[in-house]
Structures are given as C-alpha cells and as structure tokens.
N, C-alpha and C. Protein backbone atom coordinates (compact mmCIF):
# COMPACT_ATOMS: atom_id res chain seq x y z
N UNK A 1 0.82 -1.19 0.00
CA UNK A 1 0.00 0.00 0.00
C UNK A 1 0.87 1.26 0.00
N UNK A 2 2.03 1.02 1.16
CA UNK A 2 2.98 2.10 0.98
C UNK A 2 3.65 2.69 -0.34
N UNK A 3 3.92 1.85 -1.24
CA UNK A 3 4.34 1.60 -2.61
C UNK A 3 3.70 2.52 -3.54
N UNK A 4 2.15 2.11 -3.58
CA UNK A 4 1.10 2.01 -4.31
C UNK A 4 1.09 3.54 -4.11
N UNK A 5 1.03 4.34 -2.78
CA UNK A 5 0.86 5.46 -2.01
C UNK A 5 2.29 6.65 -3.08
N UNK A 6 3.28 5.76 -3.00
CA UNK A 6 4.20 6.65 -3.17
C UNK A 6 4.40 6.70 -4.35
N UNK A 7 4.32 5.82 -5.29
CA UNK A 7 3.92 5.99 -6.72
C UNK A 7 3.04 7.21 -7.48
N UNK A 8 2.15 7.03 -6.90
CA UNK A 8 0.68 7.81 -7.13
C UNK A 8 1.19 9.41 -6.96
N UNK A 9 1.79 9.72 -5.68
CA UNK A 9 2.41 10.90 -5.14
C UNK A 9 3.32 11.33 -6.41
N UNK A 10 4.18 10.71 -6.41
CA UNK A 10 5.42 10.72 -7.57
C UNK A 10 4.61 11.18 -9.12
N UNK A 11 3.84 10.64 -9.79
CA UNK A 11 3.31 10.20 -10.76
C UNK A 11 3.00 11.95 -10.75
N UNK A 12 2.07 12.74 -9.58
CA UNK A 12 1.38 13.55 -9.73
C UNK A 12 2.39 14.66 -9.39
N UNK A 13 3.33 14.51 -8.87
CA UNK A 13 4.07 15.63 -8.47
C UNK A 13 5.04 15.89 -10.02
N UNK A 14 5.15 14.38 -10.79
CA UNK A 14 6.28 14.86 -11.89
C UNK A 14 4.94 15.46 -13.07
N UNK A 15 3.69 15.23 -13.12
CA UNK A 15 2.88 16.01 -14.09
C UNK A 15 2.97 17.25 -13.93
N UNK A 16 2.99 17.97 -12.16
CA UNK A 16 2.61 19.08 -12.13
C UNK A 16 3.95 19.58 -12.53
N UNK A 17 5.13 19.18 -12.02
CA UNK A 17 6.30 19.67 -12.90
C UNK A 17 6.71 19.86 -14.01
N UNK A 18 5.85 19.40 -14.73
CA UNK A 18 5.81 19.03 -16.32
C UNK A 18 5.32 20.37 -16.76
N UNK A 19 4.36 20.71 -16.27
CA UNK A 19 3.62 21.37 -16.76
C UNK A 19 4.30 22.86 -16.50
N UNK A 20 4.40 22.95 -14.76
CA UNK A 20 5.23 24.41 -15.15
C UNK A 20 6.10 24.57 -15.70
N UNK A 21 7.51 23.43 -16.00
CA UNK A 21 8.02 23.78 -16.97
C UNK A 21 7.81 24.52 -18.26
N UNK A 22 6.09 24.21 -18.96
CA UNK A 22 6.45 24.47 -19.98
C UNK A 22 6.41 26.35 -20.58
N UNK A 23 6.14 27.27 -19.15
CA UNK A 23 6.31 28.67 -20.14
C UNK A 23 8.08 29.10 -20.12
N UNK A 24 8.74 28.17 -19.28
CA UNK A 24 9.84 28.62 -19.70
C UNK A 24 10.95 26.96 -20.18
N UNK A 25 10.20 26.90 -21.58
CA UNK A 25 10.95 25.75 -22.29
C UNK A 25 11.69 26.61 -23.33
N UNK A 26 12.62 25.65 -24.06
CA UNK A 26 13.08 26.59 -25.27
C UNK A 26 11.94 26.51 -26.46
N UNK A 27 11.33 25.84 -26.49
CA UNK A 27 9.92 25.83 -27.81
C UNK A 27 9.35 26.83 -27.52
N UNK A 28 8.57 27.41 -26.32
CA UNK A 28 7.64 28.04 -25.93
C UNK A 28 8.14 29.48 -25.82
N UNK A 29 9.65 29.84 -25.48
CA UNK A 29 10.14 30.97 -25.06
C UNK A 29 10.33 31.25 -26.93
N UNK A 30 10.74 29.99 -27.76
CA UNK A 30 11.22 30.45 -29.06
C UNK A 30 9.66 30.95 -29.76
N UNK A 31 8.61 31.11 -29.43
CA UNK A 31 7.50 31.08 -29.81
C UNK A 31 6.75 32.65 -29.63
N UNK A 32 7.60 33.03 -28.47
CA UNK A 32 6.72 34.18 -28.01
C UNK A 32 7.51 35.48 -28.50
N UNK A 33 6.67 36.35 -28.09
CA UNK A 33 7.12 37.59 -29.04
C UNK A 33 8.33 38.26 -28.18
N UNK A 34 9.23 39.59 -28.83
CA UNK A 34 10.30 40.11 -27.79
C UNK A 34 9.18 40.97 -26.68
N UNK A 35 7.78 41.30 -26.55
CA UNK A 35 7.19 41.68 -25.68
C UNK A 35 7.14 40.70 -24.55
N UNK A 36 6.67 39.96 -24.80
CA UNK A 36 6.38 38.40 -23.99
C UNK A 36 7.33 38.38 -23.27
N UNK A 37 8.89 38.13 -24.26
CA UNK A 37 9.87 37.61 -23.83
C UNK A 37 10.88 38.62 -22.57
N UNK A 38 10.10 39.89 -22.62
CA UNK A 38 10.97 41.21 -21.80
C UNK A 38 9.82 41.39 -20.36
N UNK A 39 8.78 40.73 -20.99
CA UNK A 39 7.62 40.46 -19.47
C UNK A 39 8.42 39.27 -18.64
N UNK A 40 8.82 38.13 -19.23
CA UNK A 40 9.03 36.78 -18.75
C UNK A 40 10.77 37.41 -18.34
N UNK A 41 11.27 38.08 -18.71
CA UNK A 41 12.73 38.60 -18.09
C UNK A 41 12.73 39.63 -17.01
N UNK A 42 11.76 40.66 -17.26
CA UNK A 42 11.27 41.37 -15.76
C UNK A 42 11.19 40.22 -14.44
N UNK A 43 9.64 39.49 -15.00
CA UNK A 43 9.58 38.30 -13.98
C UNK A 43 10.39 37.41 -12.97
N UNK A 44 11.56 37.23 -14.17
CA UNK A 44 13.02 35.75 -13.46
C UNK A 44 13.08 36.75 -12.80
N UNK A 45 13.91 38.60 -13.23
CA UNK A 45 14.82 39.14 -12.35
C UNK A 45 14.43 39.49 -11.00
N UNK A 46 12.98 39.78 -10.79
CA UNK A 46 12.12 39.44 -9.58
C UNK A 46 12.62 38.39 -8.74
N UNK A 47 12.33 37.02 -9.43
CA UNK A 47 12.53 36.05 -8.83
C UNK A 47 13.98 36.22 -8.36
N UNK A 48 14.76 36.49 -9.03
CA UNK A 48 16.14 36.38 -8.32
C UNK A 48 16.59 37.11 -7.41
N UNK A 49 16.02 38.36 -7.54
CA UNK A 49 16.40 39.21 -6.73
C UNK A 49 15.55 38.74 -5.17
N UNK A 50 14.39 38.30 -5.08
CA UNK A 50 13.92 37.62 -3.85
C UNK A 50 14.64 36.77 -3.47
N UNK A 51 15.23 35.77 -4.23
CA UNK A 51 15.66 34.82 -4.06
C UNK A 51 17.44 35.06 -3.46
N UNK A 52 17.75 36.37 -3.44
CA UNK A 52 18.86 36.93 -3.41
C UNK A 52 18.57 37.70 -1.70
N UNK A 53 17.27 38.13 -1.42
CA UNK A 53 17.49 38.61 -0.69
C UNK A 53 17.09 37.90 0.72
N UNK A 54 16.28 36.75 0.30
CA UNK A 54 16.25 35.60 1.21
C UNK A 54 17.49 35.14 1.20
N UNK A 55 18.03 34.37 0.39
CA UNK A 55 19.64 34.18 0.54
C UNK A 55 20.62 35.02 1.63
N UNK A 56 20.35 35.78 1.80
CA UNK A 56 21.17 36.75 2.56
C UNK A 56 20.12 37.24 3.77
N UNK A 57 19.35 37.28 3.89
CA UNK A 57 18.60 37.59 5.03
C UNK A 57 18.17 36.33 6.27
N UNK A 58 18.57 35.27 5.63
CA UNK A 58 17.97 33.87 6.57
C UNK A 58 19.67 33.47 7.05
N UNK A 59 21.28 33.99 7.10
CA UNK A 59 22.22 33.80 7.55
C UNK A 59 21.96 34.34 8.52
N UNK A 60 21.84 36.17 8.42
CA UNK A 60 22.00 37.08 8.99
C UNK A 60 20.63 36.92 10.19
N UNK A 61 19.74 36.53 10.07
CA UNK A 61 18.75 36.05 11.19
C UNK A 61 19.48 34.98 12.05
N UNK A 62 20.09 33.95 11.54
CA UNK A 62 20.39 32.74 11.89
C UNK A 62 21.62 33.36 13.15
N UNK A 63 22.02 34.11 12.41
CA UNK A 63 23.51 34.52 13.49
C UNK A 63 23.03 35.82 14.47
N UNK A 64 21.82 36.93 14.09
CA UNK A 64 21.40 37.53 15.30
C UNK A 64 20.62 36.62 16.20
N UNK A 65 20.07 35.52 15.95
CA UNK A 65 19.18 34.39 16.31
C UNK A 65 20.07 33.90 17.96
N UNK A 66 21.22 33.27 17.15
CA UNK A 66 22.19 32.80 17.97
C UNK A 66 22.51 33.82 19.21
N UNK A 67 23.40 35.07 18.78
CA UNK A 67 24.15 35.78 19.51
C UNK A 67 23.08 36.27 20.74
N UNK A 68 21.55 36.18 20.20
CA UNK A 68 20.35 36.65 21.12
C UNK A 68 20.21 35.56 22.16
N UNK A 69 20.03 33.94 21.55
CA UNK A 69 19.73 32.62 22.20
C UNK A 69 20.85 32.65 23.33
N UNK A 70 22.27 32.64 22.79
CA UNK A 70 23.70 32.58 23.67
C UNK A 70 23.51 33.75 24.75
N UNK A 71 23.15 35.05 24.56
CA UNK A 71 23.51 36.08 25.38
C UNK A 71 22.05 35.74 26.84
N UNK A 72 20.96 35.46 26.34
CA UNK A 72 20.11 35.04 27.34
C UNK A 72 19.98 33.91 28.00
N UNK A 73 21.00 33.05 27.30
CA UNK A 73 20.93 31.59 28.09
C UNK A 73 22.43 32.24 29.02
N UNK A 74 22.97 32.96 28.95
CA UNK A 74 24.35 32.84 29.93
C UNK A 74 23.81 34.45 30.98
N UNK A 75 22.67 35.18 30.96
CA UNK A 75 22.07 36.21 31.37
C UNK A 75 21.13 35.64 32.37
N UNK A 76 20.39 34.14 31.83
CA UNK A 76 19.00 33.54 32.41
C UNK A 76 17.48 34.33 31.98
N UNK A 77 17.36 35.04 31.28
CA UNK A 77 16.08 35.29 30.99
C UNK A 77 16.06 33.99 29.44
N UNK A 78 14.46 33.38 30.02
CA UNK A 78 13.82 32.46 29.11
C UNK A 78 13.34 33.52 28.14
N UNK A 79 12.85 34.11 28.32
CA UNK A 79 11.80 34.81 26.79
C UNK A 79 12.97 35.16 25.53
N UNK A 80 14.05 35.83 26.04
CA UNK A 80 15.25 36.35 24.66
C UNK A 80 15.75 35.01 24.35
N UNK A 81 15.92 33.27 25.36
CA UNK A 81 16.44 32.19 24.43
C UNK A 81 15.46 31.98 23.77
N UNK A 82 14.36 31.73 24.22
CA UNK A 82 13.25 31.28 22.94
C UNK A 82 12.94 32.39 21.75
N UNK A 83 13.31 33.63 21.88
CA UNK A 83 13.15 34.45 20.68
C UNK A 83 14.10 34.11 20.26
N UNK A 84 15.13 33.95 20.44
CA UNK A 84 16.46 34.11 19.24
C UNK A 84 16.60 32.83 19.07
N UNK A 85 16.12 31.18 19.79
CA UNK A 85 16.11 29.92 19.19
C UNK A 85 15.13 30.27 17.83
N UNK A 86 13.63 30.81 18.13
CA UNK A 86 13.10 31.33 16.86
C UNK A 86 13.89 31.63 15.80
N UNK A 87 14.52 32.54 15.94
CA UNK A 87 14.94 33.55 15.00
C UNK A 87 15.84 32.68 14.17
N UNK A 88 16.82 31.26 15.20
CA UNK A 88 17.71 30.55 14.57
C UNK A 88 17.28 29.69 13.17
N UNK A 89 15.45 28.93 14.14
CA UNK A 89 14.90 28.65 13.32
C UNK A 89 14.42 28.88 11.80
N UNK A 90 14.01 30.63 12.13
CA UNK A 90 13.85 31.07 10.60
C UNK A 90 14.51 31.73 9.85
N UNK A 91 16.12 31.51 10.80
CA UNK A 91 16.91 31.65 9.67
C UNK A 91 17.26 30.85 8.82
N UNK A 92 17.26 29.22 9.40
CA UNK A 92 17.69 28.78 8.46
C UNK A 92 16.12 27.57 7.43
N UNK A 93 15.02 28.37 8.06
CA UNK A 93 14.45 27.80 7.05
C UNK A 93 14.04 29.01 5.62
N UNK A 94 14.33 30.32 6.09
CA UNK A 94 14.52 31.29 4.76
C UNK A 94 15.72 30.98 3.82
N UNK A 95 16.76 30.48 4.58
CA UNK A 95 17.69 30.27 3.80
C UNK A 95 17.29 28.74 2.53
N UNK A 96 17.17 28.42 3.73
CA UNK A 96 16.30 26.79 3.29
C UNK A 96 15.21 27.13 1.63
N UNK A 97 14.38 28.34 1.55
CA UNK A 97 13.99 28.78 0.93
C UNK A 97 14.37 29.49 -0.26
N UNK A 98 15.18 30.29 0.44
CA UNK A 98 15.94 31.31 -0.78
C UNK A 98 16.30 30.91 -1.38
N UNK A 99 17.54 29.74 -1.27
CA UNK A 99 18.62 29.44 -2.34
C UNK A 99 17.78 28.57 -3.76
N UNK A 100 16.94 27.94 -3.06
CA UNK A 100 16.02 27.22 -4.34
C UNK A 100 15.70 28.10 -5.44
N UNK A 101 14.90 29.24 -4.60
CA UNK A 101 14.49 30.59 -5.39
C UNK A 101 15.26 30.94 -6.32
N UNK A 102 16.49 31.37 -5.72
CA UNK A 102 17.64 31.86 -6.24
C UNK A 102 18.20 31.07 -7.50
N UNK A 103 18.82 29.81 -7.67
CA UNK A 103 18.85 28.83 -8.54
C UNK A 103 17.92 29.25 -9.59
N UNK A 104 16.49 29.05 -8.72
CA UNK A 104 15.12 28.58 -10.00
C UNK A 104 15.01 30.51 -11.18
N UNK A 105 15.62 31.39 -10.06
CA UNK A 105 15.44 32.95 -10.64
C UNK A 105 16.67 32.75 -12.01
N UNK A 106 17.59 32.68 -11.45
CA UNK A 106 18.98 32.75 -12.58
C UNK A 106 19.16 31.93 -13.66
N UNK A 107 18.44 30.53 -13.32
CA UNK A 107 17.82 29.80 -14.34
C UNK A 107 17.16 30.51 -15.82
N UNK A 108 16.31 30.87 -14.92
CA UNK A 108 15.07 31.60 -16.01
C UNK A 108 15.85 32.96 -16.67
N UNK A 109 16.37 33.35 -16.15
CA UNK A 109 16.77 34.55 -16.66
C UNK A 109 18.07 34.58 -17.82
N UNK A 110 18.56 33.15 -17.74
CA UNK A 110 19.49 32.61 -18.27
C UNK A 110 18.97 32.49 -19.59
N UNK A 111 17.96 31.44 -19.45
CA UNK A 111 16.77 30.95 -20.44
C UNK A 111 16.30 32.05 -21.55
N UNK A 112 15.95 33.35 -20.92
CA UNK A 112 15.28 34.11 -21.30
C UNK A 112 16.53 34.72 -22.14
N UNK A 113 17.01 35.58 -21.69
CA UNK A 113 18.19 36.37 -22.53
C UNK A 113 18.94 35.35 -23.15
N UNK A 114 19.01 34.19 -23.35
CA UNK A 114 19.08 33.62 -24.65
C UNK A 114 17.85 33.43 -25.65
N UNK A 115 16.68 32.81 -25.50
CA UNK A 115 15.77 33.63 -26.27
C UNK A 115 15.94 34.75 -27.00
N UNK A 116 15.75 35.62 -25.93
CA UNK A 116 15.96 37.34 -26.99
C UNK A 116 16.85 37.16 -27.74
N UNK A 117 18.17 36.82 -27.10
CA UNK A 117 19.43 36.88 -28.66
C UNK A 117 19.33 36.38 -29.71
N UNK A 118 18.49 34.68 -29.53
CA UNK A 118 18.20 34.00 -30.66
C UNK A 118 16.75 34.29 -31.67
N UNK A 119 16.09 35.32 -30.74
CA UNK A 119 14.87 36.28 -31.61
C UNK A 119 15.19 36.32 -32.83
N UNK A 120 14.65 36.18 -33.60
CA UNK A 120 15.01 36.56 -35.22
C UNK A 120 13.72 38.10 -35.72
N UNK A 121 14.88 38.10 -36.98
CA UNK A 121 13.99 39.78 -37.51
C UNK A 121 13.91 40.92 -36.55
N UNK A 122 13.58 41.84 -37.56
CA UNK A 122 13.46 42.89 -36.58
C UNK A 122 12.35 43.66 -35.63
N UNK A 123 12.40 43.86 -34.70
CA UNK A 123 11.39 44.50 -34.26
C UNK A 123 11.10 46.14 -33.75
N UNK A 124 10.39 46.47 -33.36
CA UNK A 124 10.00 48.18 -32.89
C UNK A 124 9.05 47.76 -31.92
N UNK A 125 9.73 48.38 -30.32
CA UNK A 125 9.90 48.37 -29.20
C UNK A 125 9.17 49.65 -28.70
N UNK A 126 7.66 49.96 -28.58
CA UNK A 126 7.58 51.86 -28.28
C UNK A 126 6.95 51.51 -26.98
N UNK A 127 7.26 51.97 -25.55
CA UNK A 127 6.97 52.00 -24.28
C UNK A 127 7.01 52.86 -23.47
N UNK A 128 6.09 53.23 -22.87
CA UNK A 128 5.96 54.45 -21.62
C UNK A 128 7.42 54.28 -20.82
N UNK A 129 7.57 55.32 -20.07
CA UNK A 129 9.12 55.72 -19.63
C UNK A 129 9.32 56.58 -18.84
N UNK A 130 10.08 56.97 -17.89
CA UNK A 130 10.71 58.29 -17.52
C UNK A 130 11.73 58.84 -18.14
N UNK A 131 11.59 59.58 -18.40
CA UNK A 131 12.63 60.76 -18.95
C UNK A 131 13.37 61.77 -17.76
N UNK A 132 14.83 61.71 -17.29
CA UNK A 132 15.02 62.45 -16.31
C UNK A 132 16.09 63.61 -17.15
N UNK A 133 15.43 64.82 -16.62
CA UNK A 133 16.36 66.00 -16.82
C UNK A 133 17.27 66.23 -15.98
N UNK A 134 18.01 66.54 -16.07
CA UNK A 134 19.25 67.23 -15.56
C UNK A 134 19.75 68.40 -15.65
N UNK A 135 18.58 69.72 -15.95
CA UNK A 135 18.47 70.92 -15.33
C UNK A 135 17.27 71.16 -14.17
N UNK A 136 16.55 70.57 -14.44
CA UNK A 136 15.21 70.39 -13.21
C UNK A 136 15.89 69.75 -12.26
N UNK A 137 16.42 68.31 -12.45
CA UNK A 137 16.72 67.06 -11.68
C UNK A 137 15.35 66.54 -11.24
N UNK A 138 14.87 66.42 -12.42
CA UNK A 138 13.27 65.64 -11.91
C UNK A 138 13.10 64.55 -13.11
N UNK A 139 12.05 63.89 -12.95
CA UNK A 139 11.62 62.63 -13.68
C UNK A 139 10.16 63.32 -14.45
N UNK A 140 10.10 63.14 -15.68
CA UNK A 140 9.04 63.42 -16.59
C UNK A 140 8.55 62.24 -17.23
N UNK A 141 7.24 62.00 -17.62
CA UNK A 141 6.72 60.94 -17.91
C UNK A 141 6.68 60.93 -19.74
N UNK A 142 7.59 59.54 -20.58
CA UNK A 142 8.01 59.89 -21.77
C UNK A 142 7.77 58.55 -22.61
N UNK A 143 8.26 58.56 -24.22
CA UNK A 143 8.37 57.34 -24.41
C UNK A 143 9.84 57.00 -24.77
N UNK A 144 9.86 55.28 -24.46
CA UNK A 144 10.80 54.81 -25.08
C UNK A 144 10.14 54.19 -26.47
N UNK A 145 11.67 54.24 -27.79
CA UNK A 145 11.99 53.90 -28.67
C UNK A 145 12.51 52.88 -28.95
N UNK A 146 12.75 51.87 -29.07
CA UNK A 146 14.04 50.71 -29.31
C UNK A 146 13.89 50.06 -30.48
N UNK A 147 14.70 50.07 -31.62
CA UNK A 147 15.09 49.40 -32.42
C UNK A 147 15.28 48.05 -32.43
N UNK A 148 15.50 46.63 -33.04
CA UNK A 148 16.27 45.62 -33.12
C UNK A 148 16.23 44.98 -34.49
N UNK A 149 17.50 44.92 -35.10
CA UNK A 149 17.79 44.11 -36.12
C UNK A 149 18.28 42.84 -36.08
C-alpha cells in the first residue's frame, strides 16, 4: 500500500512539474514575441532578486538568532532564548527557501536572454518611460523607442 501510495504521489508531483516547466521551455520561449519575452525577463529578475534577498537575510537572522539565544541563556532570561532559538529557526528555514528561489530565478533569466538573442527579424519596441532631466533634476513621464535588427 505504501508503494502504491508513493507511486501515485510521484506520478502527480512529476505532471505538475511538467507542466510548469512548460512557459519557460526553449519551444515556448522560441514562440513568443520580444514583448512576452521582456515580461518573462522582468519576472526571473524578480525572482532572483527575492531569491537573493532571502539568501542573505535567513544567515544574517540565523547569526542575530544565535548571539540573542547565547547572550540570554548565559544572562538567564527564558523569553530572549526562545526568541532568538526562533529567529535561529527562521533563519535557516529562509535560507532553506531562498537558495532554491535563487537557482530557479537565474535559471530563467538565463533561459530568457538567450531567447531574446536567438529572436530573429526585426522588431519596434515603443513603451511608456521616464525621462530624467538634468536641469530640473526631476523625472518626466516619456516614451521609449528601441530598435532591433
């Protein structure tokens, strides 16, 4: 039954993987337009950058975690060891988190800006923008232009 159990699990966990794979395959990325393809590159760099800042934020918990747990267990107040055993805790399950993120962000973004390079023909790129002056020193609302051959 255990078998039968873990099969079934397996079976359904590699479909659903299947499937998100597919908006960032090379068929599907080679398919979509350079609009698509500069939405789906915004997106990864999101992802990475979370994935960057969990990376670095679940150490830095992990070690104020500690120095909090250590300083109240050799002080004797219970409430600062159990906050900073917490804190140890979620440091290292953000970290536990992040780095996957992180991987799965740089991945995609990898993916993607090869796409664009391998884009063929040319396109015209026209998009809302800021425009900043540098006699005001202010931001004006403008368009962008972009070429690609």
């Amino acid at each position: 039954m255990k078998f039968i159990s873990f099969t079934a699990l397996f079976i359904v966990l590699l479909a659903f993987t299947g499937n998100a794979q597919g908006v960032y395959s090379k068929e599907s990325l080679a398919k979509d337009s350079l609009t698509v393809l500069n939405f789906h590159l915004e997106k990864a760099h999101k992802l990475k950058k979370t994935g960057v800042i969990l990376s670095i934020a679940g150490p830095v918990g992990f070690m104020i975690g500690t120095v909090i747990a250590v300083a109240s267990y050799a002080g004797g107040t219970e409430g600062g060891f159990i906050a900073g055993s917490f804190l140890v805790v979620g440091g290292i399950i953000t970290t536990a988190v992040g780095i996957p993120i992180l991987i799965t962000g740089s991945t995609r973004v990898n993916k993607v800006k090869t796409a664009i390079n391998n884009h063929q023909g040319a396109s015209l790129n026209l998009a809302p923008a800021f425009v900043y002056n540098n006699i005001n020193q202010s931001l004006y609302p403008g368009v962008k232009l972009s070429f690609r051959f």
